[in-house]
Protein backbone atom coordinates (compact mmCIF):
# COMPACT_ATOMS: atom_id res chain seq x y z
CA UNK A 1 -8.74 18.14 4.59
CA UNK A 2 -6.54 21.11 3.29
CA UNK A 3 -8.14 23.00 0.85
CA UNK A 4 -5.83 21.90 -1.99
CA UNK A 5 -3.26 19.61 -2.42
CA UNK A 6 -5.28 16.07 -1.03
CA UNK A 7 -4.55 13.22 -2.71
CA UNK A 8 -7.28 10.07 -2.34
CA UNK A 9 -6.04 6.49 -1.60
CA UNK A 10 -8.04 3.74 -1.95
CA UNK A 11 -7.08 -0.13 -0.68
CA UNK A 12 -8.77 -2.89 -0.92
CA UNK A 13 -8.18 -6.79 -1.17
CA UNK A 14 -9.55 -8.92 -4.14
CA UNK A 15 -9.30 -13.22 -5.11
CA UNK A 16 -6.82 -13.55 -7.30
CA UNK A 17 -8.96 -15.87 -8.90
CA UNK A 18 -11.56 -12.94 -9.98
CA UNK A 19 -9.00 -10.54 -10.46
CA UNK A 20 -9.57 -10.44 -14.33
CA UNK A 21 -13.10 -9.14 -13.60
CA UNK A 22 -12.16 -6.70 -11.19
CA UNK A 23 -9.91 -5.23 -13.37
CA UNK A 24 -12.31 -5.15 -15.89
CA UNK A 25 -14.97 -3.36 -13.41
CA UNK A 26 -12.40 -1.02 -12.40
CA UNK A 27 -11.11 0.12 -16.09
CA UNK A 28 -14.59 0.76 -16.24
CA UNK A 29 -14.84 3.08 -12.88
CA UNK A 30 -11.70 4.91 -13.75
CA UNK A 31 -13.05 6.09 -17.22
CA UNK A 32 -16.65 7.16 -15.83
CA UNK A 33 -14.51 9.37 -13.18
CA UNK A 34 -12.18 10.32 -15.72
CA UNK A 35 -15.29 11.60 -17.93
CA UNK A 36 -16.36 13.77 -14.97
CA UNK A 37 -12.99 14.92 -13.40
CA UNK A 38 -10.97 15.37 -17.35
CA UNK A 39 -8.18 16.73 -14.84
CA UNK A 40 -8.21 13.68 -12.26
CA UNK A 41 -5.12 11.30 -12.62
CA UNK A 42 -5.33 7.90 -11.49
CA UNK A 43 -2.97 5.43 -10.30
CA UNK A 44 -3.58 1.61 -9.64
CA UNK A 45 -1.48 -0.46 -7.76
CA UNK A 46 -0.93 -3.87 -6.87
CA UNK A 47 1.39 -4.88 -3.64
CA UNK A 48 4.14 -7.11 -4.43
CA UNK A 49 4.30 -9.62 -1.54
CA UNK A 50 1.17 -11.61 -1.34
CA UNK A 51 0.06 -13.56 2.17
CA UNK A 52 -2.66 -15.87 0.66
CA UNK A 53 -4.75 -16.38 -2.56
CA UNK A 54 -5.95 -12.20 -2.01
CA UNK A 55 -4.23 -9.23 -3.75
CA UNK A 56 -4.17 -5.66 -2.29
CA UNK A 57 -4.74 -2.74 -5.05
CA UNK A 58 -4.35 0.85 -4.35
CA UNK A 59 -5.56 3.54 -6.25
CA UNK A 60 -4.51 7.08 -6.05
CA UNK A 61 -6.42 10.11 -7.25
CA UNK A 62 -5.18 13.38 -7.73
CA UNK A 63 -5.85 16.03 -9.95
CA UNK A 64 -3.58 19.85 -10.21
CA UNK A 65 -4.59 21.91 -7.26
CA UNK A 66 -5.42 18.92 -4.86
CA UNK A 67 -9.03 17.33 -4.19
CA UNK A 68 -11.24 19.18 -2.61
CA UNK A 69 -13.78 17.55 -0.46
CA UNK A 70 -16.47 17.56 -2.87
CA UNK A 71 -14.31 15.85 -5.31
CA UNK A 72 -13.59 13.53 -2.68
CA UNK A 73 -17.20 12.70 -2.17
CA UNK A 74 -18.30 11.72 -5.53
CA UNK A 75 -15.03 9.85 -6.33
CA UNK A 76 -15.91 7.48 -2.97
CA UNK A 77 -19.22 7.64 -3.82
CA UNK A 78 -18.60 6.22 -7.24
CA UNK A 79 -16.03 3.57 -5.98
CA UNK A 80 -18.26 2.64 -3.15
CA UNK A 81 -19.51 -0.96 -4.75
CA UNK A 82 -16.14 -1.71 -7.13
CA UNK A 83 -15.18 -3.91 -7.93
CA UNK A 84 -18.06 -6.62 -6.90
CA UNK A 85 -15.82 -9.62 -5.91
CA UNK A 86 -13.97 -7.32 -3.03
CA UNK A 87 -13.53 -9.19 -0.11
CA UNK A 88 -13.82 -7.08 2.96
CA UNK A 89 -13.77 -3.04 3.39
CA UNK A 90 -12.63 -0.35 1.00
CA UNK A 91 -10.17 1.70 3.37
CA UNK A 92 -10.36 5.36 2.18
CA UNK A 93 -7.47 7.69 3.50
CA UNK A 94 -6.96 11.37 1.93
CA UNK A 95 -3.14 12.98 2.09
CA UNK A 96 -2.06 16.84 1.57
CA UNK A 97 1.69 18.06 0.86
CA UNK A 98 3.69 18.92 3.90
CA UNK A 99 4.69 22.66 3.45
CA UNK A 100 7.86 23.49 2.08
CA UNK A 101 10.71 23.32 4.20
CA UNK A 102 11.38 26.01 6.87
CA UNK A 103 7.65 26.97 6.51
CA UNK A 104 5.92 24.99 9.13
């Protein structure tokens, strides 16, 4: 990972039917991270179309400067068991900004 600039994304799939409680779990998360990163901005998404009775959330984290990879670590590390009615893995993928233009 660059040394600034990463961005976290976290997907994942939960039952619509316990959605209410994962929401709840994960307002829950967000503020404990929020308490130890005060700089750390969090977004949480939902994907429009929906294949079956499961909806995908993302979550993005990224704070000025970028993540760095210790950051990373205790954000995942924190995340690692929310929410509890998940249904399969938690797929973890960090992103940096491309370089200006014409500096590549």
């Amino acid at each position: 990972m660059a040394e600034s600039g990463g961005e976290l994304y976290v997907y994942y799939r939960v039952p619509r039917a316990d959605s209410a409680q994962a929401q709840t779990e994960m307002a829950a998360v967000h503020e404990t991270l929020r308490q130890r990163f005060p700089a750390l901005e969090s977004q949480w998404l939902q994907r429009l179309e929906n294949r079956d009775e499961m909806l995908t959330w993302m979550e993005i984290h990224r704070q000025p400067g970028g993540l760095d990879a210790s950051t990373v670590a205790h954000i995942c590390e924190t995340l690692l068991p929310w929410p509890s009615v998940r249904v399969g893995p938690r797929h973890v993928e960090v992103f940096a900004s491309l370089p200006a233009r014409g500096v590549l």
